[in-house]
Protein backbone atom coordinates (compact mmCIF):
# COMPACT_ATOMS: atom_id res chain seq x y z
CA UNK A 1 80.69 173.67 94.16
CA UNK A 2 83.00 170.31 94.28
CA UNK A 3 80.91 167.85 91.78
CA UNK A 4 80.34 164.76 93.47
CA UNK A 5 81.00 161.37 90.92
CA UNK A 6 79.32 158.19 91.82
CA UNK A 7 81.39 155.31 90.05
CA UNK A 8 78.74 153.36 87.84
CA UNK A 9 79.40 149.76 86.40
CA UNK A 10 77.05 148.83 84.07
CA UNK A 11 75.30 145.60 84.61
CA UNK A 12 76.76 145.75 88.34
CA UNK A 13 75.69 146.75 91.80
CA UNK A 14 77.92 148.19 94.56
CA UNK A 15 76.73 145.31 98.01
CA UNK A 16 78.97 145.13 101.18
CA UNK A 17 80.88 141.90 99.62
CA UNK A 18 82.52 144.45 96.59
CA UNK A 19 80.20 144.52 93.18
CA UNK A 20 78.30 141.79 91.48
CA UNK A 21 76.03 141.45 88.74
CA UNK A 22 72.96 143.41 88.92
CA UNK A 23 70.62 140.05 89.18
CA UNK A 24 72.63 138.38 92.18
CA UNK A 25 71.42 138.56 95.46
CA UNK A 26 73.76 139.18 98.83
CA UNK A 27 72.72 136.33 101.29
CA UNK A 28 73.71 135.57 104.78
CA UNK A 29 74.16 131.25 104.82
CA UNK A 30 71.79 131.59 107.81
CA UNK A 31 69.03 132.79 104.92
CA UNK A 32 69.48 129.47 103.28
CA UNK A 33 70.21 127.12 105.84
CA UNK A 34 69.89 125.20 109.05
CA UNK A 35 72.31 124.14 111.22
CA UNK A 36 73.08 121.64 113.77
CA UNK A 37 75.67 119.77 115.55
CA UNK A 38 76.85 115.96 114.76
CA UNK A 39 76.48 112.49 117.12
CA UNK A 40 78.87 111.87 119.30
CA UNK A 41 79.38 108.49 121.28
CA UNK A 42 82.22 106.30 122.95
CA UNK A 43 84.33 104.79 120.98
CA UNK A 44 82.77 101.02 121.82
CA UNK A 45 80.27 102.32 118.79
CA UNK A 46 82.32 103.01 116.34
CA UNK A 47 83.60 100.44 113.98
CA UNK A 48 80.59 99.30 113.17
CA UNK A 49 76.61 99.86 112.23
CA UNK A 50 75.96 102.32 109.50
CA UNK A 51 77.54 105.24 107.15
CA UNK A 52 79.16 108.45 109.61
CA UNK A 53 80.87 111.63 107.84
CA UNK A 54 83.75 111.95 110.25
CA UNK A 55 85.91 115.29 110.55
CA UNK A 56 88.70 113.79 107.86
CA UNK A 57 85.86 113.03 105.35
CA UNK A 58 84.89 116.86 105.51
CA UNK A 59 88.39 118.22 105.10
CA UNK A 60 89.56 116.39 102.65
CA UNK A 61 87.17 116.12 99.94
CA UNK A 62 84.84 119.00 98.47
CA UNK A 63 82.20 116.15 97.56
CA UNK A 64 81.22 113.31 99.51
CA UNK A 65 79.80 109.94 98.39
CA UNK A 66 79.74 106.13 99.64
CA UNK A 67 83.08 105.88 98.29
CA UNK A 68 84.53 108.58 100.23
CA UNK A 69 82.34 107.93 103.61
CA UNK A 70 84.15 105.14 105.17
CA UNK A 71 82.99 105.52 109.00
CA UNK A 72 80.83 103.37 110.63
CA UNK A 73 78.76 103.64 113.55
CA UNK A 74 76.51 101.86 115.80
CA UNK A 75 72.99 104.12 116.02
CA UNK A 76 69.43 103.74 117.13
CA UNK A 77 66.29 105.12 115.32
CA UNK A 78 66.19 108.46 117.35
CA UNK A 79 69.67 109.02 116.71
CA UNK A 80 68.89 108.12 112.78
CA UNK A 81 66.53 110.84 112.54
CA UNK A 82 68.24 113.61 114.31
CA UNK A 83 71.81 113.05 112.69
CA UNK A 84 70.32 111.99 109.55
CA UNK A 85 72.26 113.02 106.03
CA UNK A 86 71.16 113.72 102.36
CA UNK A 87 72.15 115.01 99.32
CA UNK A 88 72.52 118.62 99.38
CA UNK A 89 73.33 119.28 103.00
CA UNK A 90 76.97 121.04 103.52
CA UNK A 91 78.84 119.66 106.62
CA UNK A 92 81.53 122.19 107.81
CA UNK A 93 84.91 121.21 110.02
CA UNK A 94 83.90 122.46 113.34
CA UNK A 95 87.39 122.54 115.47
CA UNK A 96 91.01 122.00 114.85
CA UNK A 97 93.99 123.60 116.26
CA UNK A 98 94.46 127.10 113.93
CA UNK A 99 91.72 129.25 112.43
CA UNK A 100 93.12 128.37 109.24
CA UNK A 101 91.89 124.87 109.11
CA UNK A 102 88.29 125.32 110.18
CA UNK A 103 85.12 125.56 108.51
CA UNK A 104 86.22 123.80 105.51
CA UNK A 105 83.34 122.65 103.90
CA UNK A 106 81.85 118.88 101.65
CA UNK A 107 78.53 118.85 100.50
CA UNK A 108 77.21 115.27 100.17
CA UNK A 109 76.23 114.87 96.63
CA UNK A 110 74.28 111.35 96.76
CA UNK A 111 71.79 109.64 99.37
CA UNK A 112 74.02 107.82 102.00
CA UNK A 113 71.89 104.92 103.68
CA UNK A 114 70.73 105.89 107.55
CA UNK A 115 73.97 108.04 107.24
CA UNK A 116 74.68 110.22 110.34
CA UNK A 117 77.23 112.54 111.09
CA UNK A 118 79.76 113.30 113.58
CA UNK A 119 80.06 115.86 116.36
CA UNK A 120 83.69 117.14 114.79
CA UNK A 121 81.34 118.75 112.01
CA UNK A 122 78.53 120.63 110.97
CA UNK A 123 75.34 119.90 109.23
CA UNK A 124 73.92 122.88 106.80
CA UNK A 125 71.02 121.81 105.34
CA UNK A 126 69.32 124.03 102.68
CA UNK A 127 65.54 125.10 104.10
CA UNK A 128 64.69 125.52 100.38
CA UNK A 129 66.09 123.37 97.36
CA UNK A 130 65.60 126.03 94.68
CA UNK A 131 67.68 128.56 96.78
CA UNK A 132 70.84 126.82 95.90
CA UNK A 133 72.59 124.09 94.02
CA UNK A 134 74.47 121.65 95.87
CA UNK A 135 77.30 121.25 93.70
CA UNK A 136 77.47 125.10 93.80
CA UNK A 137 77.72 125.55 97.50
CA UNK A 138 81.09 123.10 97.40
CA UNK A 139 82.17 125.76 95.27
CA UNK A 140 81.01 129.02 96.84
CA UNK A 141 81.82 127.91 100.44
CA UNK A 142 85.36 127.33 99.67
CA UNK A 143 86.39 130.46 97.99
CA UNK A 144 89.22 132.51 99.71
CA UNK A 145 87.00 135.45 100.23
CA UNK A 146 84.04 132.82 101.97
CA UNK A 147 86.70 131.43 104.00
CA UNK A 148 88.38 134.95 105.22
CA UNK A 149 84.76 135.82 106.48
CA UNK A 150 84.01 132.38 108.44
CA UNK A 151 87.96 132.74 109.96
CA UNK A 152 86.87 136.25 110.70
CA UNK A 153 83.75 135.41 112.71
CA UNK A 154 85.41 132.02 114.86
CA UNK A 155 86.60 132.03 117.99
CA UNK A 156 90.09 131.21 119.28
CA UNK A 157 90.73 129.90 123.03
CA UNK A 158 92.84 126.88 123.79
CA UNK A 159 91.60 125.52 120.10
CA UNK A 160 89.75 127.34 116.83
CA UNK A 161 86.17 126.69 117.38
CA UNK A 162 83.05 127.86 114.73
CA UNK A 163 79.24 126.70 115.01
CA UNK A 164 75.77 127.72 113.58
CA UNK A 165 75.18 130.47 114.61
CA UNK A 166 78.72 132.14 113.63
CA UNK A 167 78.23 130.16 109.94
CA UNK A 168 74.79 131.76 109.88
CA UNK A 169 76.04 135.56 109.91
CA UNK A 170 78.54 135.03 106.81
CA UNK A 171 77.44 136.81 103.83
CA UNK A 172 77.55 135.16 100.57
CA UNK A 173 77.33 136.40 96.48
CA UNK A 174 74.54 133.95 94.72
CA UNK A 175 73.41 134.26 91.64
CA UNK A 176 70.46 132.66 89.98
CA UNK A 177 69.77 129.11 90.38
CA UNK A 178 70.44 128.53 86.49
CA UNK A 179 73.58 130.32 86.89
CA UNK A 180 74.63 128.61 89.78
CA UNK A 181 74.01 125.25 88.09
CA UNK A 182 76.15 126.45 85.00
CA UNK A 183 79.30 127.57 87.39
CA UNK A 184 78.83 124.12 88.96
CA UNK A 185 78.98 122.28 85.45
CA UNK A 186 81.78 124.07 84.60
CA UNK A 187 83.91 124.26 87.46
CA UNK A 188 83.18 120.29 87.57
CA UNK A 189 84.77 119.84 84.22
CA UNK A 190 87.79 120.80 85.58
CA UNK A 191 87.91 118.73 89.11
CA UNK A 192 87.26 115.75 86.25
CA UNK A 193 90.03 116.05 84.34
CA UNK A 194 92.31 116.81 87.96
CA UNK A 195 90.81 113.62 89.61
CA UNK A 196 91.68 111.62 86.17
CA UNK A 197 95.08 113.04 86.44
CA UNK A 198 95.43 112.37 90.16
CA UNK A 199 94.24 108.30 89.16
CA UNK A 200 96.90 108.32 86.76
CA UNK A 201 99.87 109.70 88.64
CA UNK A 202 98.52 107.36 91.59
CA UNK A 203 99.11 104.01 88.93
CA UNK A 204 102.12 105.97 87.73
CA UNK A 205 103.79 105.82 91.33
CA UNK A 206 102.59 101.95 92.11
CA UNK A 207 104.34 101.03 88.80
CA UNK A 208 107.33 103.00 89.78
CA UNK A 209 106.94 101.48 93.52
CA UNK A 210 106.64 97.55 91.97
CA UNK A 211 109.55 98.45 89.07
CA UNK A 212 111.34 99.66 92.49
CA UNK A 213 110.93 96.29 94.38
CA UNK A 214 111.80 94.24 91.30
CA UNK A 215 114.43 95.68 89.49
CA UNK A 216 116.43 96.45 92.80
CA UNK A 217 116.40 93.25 93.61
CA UNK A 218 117.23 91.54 90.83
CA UNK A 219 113.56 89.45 90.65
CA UNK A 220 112.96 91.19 87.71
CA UNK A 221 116.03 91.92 85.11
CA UNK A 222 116.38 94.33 82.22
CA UNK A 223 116.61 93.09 78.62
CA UNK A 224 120.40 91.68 77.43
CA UNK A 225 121.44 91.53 81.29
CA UNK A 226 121.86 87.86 83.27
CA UNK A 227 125.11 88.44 84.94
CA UNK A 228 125.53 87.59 88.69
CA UNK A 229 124.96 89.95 91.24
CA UNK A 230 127.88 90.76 93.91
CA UNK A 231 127.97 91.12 97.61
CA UNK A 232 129.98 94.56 98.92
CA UNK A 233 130.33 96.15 101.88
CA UNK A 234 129.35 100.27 101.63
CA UNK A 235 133.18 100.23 103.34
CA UNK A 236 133.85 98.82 99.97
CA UNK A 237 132.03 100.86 97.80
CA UNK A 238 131.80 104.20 99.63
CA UNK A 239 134.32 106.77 100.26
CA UNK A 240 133.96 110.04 102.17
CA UNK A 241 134.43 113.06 101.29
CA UNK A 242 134.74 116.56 102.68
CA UNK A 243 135.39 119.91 101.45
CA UNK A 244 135.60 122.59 104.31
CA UNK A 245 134.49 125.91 103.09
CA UNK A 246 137.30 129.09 104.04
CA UNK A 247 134.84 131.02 106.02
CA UNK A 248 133.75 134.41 104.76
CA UNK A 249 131.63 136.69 107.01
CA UNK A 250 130.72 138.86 103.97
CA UNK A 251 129.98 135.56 101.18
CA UNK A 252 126.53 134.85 100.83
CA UNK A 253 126.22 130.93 101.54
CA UNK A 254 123.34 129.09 99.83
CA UNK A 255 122.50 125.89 102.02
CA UNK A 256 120.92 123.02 101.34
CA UNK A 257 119.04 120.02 103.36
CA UNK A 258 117.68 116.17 102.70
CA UNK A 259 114.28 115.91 103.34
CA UNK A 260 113.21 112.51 105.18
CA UNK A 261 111.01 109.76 103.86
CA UNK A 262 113.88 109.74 100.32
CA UNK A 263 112.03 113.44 99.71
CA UNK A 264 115.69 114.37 98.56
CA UNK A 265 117.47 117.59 98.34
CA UNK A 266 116.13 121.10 98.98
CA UNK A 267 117.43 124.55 98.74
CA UNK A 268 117.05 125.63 102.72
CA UNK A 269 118.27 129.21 102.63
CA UNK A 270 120.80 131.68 101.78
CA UNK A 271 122.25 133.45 104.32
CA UNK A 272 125.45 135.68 105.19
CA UNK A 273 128.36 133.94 106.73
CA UNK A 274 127.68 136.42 109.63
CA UNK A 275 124.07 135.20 109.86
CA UNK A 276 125.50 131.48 110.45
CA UNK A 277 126.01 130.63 113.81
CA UNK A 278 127.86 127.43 113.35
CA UNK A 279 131.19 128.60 111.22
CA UNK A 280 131.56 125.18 109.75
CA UNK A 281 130.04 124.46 106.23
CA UNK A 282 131.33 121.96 103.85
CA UNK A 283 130.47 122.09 99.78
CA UNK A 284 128.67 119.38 98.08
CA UNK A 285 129.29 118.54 94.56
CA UNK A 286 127.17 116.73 91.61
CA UNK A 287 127.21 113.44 92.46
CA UNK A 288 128.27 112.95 96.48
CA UNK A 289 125.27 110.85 98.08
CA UNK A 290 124.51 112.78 101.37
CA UNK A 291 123.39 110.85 104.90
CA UNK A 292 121.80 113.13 107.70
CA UNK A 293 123.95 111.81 111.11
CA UNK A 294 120.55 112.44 112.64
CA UNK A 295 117.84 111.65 110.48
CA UNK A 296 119.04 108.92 107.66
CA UNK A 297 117.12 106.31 109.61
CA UNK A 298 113.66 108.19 108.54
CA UNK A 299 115.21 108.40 104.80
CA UNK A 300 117.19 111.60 104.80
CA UNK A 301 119.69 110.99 102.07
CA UNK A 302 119.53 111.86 98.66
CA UNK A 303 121.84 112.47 95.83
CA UNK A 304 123.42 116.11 94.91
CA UNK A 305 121.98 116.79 91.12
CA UNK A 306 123.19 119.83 88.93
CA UNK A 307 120.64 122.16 90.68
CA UNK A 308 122.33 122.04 93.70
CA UNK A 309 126.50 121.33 92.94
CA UNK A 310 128.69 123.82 94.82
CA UNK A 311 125.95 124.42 97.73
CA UNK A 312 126.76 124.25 101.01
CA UNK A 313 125.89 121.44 103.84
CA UNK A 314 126.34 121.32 107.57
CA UNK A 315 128.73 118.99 109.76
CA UNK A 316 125.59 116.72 110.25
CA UNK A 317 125.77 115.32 106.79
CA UNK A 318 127.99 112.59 105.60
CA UNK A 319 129.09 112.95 101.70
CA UNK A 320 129.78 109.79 100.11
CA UNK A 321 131.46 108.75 96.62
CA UNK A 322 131.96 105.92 94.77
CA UNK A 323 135.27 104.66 95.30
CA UNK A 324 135.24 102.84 92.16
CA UNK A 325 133.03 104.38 89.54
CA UNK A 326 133.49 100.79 87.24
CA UNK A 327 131.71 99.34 90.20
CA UNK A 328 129.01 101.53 91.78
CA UNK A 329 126.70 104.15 90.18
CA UNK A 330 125.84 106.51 91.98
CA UNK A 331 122.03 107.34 91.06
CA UNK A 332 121.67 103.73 91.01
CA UNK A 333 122.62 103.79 94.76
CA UNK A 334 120.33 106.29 95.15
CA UNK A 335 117.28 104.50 94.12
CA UNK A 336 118.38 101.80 96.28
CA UNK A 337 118.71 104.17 99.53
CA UNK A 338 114.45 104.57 98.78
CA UNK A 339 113.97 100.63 100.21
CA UNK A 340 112.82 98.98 103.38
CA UNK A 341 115.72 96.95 103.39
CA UNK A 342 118.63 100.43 103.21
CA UNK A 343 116.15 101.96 105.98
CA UNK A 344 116.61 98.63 107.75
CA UNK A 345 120.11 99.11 107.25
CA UNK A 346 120.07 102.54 108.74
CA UNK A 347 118.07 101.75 111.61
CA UNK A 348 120.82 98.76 112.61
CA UNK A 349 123.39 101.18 112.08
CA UNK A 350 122.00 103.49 114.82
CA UNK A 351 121.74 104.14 118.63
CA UNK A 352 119.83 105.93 120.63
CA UNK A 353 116.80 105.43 123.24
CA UNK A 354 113.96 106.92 121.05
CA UNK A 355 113.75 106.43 117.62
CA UNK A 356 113.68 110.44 117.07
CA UNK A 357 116.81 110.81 118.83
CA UNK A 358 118.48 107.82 117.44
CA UNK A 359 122.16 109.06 115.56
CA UNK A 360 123.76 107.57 112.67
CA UNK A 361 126.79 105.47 113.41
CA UNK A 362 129.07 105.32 110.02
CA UNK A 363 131.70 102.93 111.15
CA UNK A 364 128.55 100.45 112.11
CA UNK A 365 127.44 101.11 108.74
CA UNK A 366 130.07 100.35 106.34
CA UNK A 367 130.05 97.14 107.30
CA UNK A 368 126.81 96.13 106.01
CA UNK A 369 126.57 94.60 102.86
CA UNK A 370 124.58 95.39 99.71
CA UNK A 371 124.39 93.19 96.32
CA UNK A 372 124.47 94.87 93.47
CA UNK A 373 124.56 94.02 89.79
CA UNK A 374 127.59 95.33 87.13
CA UNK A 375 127.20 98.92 86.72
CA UNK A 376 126.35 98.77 83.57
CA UNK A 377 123.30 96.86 84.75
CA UNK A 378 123.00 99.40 87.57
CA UNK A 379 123.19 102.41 84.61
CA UNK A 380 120.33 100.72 82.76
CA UNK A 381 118.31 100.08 85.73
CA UNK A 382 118.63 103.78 87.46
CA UNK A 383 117.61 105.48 83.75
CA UNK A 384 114.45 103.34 83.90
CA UNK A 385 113.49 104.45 87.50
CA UNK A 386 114.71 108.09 86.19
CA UNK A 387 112.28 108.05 82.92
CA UNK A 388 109.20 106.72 85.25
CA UNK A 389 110.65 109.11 87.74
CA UNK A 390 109.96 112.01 85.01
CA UNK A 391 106.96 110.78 83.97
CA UNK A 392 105.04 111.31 87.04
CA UNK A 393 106.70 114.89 87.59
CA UNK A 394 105.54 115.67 84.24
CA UNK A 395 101.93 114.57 84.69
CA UNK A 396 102.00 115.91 88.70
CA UNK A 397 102.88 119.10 86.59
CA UNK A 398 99.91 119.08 84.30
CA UNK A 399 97.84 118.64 87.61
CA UNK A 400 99.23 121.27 88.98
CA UNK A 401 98.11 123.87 86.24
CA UNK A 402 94.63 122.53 85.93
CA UNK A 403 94.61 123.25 89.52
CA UNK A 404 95.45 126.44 88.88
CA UNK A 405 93.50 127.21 86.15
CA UNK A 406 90.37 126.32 88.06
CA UNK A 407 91.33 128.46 90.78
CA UNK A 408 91.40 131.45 88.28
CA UNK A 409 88.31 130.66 86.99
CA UNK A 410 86.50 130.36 90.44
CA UNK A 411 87.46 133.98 90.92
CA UNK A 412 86.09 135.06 87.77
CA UNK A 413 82.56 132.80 88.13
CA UNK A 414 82.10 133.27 92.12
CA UNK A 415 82.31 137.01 91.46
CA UNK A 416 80.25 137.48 88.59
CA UNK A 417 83.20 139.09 86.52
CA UNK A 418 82.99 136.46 84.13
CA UNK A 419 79.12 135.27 83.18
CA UNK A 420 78.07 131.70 81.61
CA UNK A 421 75.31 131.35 79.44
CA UNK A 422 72.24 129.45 81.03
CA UNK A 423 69.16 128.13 79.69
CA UNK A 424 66.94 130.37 82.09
């Protein structure tokens, strides 16, 4: 006779979500709360009146306050009472175009004054306060496993749609009330020290933005420079260049693209010369300044660094050089290509009825005129720009791996593989 082995963990019990400590419980959000829909009224209301937790507020923060409420509505007392918000009630993103980007949940974490909210969401409110702890249920409802089950239970017709009643039926792992406070601490430790960082890189990038503005312009000037500041024509300081590529059906081709708003240079793909339908690339090297004929007037230019010398571009890029390197520098000009007044320049420099459809005309270009300091003024200037440049990446870095570190350690708390010590 075949023995039969039942897998045991100790301290864990098999449930229909996977296993979980022994003293969690597998609840359906319908066990723990109510639901019901939001206000909704012309727009005549709006702008006005008192506190309403719009669709945006829901998606975009995990916690909502008075700072992060910003609607305003014009309500009477009935309307108070049945939309009526406080702390601990989850509001859920109701509709949006994919599956993906509904049901994202905010729980409010402070009193909001007569605050209502809006028919784009849903209200959750707990029927019992010592079921669960609102700063846990931001967590727990945002999980990828909680948000595969409410994708898995919404509807899809001309838009994705979830309510109550679907919300209701998804099961969720919670674990003791003094646990659940203790994941909350300690996952909040972590969103502390990312919203410090995000503060900081925020000030980091309005210093860069005012250092931009000044220094470009000459209102502010670097130590041991007062020189004057000459008028050229990009005729006069630009010259194009072009480097065909021999085509090769067999070569692998690695291609590269500007993003717009000065997002600069990414890798785009690398593809056979026999995947390529257009047999006409051109090589960029270290140093050209690239112009997108069809999107430069929306920022698409950038500067080819080390990462990306001897890729390939299409014929709807211009590559640019200094013609006289004792003149212009280069990374200099690209700083300069991030201001209103270049886009300005762009925009003059192109035709078209609809601003989307508007092409880049070089010879228009060239002939407007840029001043400019020496360039060893311009040097000094661009390795400022570059060093506050860094200095963001670095700490947008740092952010980054917090991020992910919390996300690691969600896994491990929301699923009871890793336990916290509580004081009941």
């Amino acid at each position: 006779m075949k023995e039969i082995i039942v897998e045991r963990r100790e301290g864990f019990k098999k449930t229909k979500l996977g296993w979980i400590p022994e003293d969690w419980q597998v609840k359906s959000i319908g066990d723990f709360y109510s639901f019901k829909n939001g206000l909704n009224k012309g727009k005549e209301y709006f702008g006005k009146g008192t506190a309403i937790i719009n669709y945006k507020d829901v998606y975009k923060n995990q916690f909502l306050t008075n700072e992060n409420i910003n609607g305003l509505v014009e309500v009477n007392k009935s309307e108070k009472e049945r939309y009526s918000t406080k702390r601990g009630d989850v509001f859920f993103t109701r509709t949006s175009e994919t599956v993906e980007e509904i049901a994202f949940a905010a729980v409010l974490s402070e009193d909001i004054a007569n605050g209502v909210f809006s028919g784009f969401v849903l209200r959750a409110r707990p029927v019992n306060d010592k079921n669960v702890y609102p700063e846990f249920a931001a967590y727990c409802f945002n999980t990828f496993q909680s948000r595969k089950e409410i994708i898995r239970k919404s509807t899809m017709t001309t838009r994705a749609l979830t309510n109550g009643t679907f919300l209701s039926q998804v099961d969720i792992a919670f674990p003791p009330l003094p646990e659940q406070k203790a994941i909350a601490n300690c996952l909040s430790t972590w969103d502390t020290a990312i919203t410090k960082l995000d503060a900081l890189i925020k000030a980091k990038q309005q210093l860069k933005k005012g250092l931009m503005q000044q220094l470009l312009s000459g209102k502010k000037r670097l130590p041991d420079f007062d020189g004057e500041w000459s008028s050229w024509t990009f005729e006069e300081l630009f010259k194009k260049v072009s480097r065909p590529v021999d085509w090769d059906d067999e070569e692998t081709y690695e291609l590269i693209s500007v993003r717009r708003r000065s997002g600069g240079l990414f890798h785009r793909d690398s593809l056979k010369g026999y995947e390529i339908l257009t047999k006409k690339l051109y090589t960029a090297k270290k140093g050209d300044f690239l112009m997108s004929k069809m999107q430069i007037l929306h920022g698409a230019s950038g500067i080819v660094t080390d990462e990306f010398d001897n890729m390939k571009i299409s014929g709807s890029y211009i590559a640019v050089v200094p013609k006289n390197d004792g003149i212009l520098n280069m990374e200099y000009m690209a700083w300069y290509s991030q201001t209103p007044f270049f886009y300005h320049q762009t925009y003059r420099s192109s035709y078209g009825v609809h601003i989307e459809k508007m092409t880049f005309n070089y010879n228009l270009f060239k002939k407007e005129e840029v001043l400019i300091p020496s360039v060893e003024e311009q040097t000094a200037i661009a390795q400022v720009l570059n060093t506050a440049d860094q200095e963001i990446a670095l700490l947008t870095t740092q952010r980054n791996l917090l991020q992910l570190q919390k996300k690691g350690l969600m896994q491990q708390l929301l699923t009871g593989k890793k336990r916290l010590r509580t004081n009941g």
